[in-house]
PDB file of N, CA and C in Angstrom:
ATOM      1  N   UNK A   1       0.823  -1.189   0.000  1.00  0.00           N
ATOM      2  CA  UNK A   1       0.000   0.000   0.000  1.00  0.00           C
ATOM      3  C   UNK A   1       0.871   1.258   0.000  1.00  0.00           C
ATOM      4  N   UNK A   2       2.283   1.311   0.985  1.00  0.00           N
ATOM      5  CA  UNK A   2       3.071   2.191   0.849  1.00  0.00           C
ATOM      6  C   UNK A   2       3.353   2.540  -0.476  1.00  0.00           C
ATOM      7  N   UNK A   3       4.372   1.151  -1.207  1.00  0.00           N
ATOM      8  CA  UNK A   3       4.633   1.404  -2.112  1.00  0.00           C
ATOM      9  C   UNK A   3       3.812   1.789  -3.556  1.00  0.00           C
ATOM     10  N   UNK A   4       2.710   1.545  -3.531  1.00  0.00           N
ATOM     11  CA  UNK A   4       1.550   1.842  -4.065  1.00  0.00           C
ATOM     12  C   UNK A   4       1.574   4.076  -4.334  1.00  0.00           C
ATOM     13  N   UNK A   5       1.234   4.573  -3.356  1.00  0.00           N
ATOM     14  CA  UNK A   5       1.587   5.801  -2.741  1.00  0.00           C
ATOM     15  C   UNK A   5       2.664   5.911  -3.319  1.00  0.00           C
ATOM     16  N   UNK A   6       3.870   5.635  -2.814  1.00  0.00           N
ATOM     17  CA  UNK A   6       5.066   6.325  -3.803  1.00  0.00           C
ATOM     18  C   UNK A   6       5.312   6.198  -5.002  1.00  0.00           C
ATOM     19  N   UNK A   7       4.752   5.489  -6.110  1.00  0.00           N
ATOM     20  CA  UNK A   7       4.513   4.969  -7.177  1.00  0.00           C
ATOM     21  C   UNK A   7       3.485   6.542  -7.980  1.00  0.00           C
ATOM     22  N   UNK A   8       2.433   6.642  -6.912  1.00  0.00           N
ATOM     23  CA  UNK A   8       1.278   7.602  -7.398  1.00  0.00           C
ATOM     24  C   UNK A   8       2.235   9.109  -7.333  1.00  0.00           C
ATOM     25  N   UNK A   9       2.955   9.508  -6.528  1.00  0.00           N
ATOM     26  CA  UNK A   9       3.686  10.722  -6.390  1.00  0.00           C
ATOM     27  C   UNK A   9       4.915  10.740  -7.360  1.00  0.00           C
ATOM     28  N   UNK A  10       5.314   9.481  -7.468  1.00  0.00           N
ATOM     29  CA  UNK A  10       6.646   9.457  -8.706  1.00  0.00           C
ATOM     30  C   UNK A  10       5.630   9.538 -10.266  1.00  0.00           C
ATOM     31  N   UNK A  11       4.720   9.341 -10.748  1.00  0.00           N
ATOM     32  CA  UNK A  11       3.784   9.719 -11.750  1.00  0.00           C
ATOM     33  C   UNK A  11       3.653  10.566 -11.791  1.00  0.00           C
ATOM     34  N   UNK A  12       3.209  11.546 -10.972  1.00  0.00           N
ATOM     35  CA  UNK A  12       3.370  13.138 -10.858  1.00  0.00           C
ATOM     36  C   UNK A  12       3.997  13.573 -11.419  1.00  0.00           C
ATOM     37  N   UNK A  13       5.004  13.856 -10.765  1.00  0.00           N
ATOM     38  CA  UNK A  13       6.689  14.188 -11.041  1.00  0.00           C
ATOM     39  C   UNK A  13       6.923  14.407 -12.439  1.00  0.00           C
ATOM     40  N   UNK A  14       7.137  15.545 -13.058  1.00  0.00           N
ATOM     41  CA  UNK A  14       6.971  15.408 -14.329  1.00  0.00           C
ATOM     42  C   UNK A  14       8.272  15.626 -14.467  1.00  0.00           C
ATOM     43  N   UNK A  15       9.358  16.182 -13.683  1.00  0.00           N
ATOM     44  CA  UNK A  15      10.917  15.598 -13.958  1.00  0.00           C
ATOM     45  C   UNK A  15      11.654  14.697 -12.803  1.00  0.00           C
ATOM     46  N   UNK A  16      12.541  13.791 -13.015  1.00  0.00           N
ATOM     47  CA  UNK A  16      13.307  12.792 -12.120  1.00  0.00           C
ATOM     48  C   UNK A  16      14.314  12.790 -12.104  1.00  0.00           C
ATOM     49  N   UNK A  17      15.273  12.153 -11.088  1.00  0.00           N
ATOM     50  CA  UNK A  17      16.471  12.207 -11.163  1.00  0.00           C
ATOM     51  C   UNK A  17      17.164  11.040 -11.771  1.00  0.00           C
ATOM     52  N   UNK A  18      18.400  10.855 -12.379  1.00  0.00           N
ATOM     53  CA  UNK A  18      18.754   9.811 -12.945  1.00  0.00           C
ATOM     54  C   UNK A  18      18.514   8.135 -12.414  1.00  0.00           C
ATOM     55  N   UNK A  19      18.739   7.999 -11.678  1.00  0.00           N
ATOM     56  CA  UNK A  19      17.619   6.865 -10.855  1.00  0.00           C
ATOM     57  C   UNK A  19      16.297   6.525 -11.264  1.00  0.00           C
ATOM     58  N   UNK A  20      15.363   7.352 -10.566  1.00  0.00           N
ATOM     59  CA  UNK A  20      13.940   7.191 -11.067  1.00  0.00           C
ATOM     60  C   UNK A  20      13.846   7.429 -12.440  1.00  0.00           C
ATOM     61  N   UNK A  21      14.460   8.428 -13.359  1.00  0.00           N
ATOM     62  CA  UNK A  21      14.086   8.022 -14.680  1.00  0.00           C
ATOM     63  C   UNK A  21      14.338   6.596 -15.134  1.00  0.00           C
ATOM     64  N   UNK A  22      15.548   5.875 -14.931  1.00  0.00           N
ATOM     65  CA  UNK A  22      16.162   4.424 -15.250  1.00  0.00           C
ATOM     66  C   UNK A  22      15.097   3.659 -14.928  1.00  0.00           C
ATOM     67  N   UNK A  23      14.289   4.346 -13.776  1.00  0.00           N
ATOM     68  CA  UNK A  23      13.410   3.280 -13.367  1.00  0.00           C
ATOM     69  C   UNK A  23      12.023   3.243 -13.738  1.00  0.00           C
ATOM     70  N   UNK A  24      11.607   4.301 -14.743  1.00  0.00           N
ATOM     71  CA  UNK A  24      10.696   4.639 -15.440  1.00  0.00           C
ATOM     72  C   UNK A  24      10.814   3.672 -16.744  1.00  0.00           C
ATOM     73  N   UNK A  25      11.807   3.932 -17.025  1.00  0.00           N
ATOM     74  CA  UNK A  25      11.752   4.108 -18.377  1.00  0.00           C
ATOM     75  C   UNK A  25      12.448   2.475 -18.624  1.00  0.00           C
ATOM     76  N   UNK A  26      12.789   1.888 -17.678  1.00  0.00           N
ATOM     77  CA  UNK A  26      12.863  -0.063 -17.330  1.00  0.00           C
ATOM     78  C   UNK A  26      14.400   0.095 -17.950  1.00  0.00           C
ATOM     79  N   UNK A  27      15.180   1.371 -17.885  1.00  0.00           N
ATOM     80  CA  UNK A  27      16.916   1.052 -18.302  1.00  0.00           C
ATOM     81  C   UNK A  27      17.394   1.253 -16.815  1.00  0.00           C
ATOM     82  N   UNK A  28      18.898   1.170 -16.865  1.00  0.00           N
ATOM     83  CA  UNK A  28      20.196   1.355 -16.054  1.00  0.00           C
ATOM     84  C   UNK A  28      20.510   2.802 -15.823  1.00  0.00           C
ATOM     85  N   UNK A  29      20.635   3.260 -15.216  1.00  0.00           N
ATOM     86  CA  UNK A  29      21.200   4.216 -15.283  1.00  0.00           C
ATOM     87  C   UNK A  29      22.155   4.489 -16.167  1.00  0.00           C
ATOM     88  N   UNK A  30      23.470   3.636 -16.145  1.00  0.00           N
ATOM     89  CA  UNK A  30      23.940   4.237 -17.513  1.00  0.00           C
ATOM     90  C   UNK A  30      23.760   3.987 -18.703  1.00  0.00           C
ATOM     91  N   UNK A  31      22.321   4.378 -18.882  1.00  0.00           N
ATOM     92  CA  UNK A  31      22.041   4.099 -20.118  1.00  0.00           C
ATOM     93  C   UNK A  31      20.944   4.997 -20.197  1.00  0.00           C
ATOM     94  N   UNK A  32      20.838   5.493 -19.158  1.00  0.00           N
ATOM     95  CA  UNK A  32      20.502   7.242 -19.154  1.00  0.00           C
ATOM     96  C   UNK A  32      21.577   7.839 -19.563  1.00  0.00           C
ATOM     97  N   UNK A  33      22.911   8.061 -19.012  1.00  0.00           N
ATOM     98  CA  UNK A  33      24.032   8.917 -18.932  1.00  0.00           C
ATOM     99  C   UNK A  33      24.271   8.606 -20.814  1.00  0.00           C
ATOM    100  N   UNK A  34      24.345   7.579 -21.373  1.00  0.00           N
ATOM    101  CA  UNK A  34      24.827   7.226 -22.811  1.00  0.00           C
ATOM    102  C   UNK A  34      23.886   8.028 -23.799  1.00  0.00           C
ATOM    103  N   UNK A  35      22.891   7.954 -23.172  1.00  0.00           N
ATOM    104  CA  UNK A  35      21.705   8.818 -23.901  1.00  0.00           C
ATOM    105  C   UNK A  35      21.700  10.208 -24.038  1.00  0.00           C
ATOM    106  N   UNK A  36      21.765  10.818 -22.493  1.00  0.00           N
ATOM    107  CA  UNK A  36      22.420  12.223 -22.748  1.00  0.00           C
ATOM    108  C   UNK A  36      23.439  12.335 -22.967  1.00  0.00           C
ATOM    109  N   UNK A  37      24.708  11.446 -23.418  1.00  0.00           N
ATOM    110  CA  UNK A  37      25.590  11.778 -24.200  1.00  0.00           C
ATOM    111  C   UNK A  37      25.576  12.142 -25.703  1.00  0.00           C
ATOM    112  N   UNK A  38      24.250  11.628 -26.051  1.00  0.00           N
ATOM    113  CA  UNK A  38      23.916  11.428 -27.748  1.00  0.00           C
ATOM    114  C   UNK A  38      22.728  12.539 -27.741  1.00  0.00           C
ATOM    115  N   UNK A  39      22.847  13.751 -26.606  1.00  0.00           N
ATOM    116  CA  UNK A  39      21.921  14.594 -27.186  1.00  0.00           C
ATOM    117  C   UNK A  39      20.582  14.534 -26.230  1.00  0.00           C
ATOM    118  N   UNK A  40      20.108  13.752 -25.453  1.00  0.00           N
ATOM    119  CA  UNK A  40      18.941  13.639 -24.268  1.00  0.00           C
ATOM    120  C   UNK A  40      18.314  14.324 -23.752  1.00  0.00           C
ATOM    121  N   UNK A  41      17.493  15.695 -23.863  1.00  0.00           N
ATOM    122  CA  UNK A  41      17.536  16.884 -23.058  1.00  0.00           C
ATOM    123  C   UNK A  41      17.889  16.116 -21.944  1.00  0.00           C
ATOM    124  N   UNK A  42      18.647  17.079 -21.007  1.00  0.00           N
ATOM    125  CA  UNK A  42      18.941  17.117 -19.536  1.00  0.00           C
ATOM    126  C   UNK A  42      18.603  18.499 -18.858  1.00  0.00           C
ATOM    127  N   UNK A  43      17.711  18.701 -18.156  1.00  0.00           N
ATOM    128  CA  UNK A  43      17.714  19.947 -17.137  1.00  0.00           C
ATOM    129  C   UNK A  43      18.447  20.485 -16.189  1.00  0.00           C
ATOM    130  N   UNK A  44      19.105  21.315 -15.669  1.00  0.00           N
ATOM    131  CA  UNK A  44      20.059  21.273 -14.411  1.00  0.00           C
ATOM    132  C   UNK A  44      19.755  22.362 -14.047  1.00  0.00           C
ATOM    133  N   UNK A  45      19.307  22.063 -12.358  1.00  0.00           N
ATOM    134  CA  UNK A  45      19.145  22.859 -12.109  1.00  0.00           C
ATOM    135  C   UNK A  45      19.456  22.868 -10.541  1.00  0.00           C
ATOM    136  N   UNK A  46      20.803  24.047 -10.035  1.00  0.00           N
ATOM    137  CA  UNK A  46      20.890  24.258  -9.143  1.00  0.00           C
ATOM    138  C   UNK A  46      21.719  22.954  -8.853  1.00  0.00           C
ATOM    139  N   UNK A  47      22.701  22.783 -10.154  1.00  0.00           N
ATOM    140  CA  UNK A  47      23.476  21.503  -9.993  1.00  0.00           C
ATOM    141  C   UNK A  47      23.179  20.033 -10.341  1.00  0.00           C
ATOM    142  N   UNK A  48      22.068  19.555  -9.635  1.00  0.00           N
ATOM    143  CA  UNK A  48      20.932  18.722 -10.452  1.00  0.00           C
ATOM    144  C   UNK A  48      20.696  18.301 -11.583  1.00  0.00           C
ATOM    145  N   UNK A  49      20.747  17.312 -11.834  1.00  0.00           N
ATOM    146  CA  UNK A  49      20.502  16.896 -13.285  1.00  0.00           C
ATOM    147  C   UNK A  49      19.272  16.420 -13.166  1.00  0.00           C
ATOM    148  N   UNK A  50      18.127  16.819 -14.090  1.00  0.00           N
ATOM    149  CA  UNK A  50      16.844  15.848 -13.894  1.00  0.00           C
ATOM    150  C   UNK A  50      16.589  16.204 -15.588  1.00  0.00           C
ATOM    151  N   UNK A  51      15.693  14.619 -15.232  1.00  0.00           N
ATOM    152  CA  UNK A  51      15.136  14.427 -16.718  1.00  0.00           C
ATOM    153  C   UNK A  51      13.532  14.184 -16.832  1.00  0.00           C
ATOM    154  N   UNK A  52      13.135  15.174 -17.655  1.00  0.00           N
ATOM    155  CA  UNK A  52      11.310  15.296 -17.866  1.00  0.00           C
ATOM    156  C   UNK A  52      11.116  13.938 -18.719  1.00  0.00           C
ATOM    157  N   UNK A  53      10.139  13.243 -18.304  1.00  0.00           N
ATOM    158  CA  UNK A  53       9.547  12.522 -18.597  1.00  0.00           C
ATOM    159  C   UNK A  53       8.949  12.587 -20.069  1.00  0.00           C
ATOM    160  N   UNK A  54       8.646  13.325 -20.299  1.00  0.00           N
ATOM    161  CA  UNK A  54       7.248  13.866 -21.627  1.00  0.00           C
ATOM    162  C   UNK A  54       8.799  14.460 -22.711  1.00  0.00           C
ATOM    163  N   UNK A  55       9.781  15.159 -22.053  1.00  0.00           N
ATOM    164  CA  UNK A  55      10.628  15.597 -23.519  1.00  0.00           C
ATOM    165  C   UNK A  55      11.536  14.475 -23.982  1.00  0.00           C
ATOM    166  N   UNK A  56      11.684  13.662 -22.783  1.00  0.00           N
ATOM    167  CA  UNK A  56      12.765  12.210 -23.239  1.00  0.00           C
ATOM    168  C   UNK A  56      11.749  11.310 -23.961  1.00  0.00           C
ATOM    169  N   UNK A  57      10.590  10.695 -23.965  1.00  0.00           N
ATOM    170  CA  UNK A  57       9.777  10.473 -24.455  1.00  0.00           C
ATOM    171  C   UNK A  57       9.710  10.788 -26.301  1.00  0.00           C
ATOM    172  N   UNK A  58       9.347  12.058 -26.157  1.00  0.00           N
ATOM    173  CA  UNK A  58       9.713  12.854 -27.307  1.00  0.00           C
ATOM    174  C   UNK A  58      10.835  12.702 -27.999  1.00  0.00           C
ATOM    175  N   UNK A  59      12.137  13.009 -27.388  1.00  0.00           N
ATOM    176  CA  UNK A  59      13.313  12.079 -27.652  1.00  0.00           C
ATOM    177  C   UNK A  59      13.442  11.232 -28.618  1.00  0.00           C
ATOM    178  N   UNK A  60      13.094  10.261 -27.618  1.00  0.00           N
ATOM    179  CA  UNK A  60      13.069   8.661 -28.095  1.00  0.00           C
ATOM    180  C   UNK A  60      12.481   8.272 -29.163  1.00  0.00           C
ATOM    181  N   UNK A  61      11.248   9.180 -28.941  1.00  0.00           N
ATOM    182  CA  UNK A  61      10.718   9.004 -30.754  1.00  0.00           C
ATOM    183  C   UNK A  61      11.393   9.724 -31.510  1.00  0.00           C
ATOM    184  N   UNK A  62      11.656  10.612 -31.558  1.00  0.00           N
ATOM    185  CA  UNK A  62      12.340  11.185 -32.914  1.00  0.00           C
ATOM    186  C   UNK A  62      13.206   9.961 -33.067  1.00  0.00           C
ATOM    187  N   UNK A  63      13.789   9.626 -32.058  1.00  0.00           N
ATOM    188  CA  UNK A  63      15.136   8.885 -32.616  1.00  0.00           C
ATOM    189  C   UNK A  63      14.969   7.540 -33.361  1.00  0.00           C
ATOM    190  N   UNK A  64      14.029   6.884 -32.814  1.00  0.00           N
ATOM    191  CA  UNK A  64      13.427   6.037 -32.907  1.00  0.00           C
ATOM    192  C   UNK A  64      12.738   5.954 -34.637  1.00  0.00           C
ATOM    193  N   UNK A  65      11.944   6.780 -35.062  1.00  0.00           N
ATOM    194  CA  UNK A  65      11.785   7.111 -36.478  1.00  0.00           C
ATOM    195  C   UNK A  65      12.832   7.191 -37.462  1.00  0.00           C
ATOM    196  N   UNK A  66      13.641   8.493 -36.804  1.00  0.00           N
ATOM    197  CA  UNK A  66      15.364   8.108 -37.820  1.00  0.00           C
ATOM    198  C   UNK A  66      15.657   7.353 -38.075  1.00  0.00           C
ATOM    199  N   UNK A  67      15.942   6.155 -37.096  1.00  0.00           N
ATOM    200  CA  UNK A  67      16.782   4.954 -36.807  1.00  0.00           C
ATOM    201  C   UNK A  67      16.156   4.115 -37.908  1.00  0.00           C
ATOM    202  N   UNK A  68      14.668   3.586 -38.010  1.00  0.00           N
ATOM    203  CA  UNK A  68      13.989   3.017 -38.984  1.00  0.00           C
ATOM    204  C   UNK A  68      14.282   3.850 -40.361  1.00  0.00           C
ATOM    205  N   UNK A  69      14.090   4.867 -40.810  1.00  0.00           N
ATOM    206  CA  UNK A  69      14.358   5.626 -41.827  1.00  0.00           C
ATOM    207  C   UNK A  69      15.655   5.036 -42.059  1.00  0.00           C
ATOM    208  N   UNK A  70      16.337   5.135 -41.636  1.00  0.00           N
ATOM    209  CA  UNK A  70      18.183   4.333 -41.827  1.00  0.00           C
ATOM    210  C   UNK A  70      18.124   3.182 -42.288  1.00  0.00           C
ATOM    211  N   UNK A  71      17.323   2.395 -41.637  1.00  0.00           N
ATOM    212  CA  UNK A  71      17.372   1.029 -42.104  1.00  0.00           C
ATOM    213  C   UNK A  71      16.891   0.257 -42.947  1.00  0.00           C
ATOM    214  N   UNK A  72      16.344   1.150 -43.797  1.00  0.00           N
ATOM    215  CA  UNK A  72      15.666   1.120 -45.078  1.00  0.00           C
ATOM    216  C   UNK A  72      16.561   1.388 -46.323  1.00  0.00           C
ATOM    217  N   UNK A  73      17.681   2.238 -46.012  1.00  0.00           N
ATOM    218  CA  UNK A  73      18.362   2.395 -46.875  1.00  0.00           C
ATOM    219  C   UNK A  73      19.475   1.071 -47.054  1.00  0.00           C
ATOM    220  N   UNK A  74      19.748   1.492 -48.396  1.00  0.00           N
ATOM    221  CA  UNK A  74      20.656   0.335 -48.949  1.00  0.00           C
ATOM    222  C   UNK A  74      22.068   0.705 -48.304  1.00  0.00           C
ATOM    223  N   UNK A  75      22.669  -0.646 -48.043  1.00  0.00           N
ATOM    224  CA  UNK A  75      24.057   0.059 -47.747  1.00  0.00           C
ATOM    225  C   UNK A  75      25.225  -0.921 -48.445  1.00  0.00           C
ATOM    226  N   UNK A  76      26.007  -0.118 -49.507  1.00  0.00           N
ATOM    227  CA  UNK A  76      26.898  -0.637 -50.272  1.00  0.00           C
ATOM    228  C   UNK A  76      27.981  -1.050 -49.559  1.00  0.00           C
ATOM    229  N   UNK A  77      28.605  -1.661 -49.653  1.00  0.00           N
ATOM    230  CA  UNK A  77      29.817  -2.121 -49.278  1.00  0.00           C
ATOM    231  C   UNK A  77      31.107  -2.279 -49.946  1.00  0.00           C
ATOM    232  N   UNK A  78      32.277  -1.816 -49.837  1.00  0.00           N
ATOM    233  CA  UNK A  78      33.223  -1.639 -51.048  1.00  0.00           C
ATOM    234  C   UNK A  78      34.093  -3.128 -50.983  1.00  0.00           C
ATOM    235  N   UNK A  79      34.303  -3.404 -52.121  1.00  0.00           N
ATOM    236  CA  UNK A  79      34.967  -4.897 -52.331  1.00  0.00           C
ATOM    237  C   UNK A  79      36.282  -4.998 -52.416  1.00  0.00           C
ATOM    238  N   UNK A  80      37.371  -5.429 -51.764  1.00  0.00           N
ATOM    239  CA  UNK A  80      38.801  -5.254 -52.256  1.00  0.00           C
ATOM    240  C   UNK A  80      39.309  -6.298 -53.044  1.00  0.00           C
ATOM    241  N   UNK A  81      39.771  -6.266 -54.304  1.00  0.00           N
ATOM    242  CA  UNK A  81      40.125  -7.672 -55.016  1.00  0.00           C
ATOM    243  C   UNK A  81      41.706  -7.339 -55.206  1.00  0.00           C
ATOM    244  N   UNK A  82      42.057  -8.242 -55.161  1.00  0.00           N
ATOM    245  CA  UNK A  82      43.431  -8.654 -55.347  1.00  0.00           C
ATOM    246  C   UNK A  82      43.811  -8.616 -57.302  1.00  0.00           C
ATOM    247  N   UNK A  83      45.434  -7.909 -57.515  1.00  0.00           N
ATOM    248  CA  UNK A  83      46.015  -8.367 -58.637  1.00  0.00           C
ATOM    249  C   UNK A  83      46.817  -9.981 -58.915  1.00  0.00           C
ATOM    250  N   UNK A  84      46.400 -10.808 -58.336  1.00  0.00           N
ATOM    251  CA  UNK A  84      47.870 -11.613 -57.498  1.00  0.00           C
ATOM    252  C   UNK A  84      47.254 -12.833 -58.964  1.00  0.00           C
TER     253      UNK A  84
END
């Protein structure tokens, strides 16, 4: 029932700290940190790093669309042949 309650107040929360986002979003933490390495909004504030729920979201889809768009394309490969 507790945990129930803290569950309902972390839903709220429309930004988290690297922790509870990992734990939102069913990753590791560093795999938050790899993410905002590749661009993630990150907020900081007052030192703090927190991450909104609704713009990482957003995020993820854009990226997520690209990524498919990519993989549609053909990808050549260059051949090295020998004189021998």
């Amino acid at each position: 029932m507790v945990k129930d309650g803290i569950k309902q107040v972390e839903n709220q929360r429309p930004y988290l700290n690297r922790r509870d986002i990992a734990k939102y979003f069913g990753v590791s933490e560093s795999t938050i940190s790899y993410w905002a390495s590749l661009g993630m909004p990150v907020a900081v504030v007052d030192g703090r790093k927190l991450y909104g729920k609704q713009s990482i979201t957003q995020w993820l889809k854009a990226h997520e669309t690209r990524l498919q768009g990519q993989e549609k394309k053909p990808v050549t490969i260059g051949v090295v042949t020998s004189n021998k």
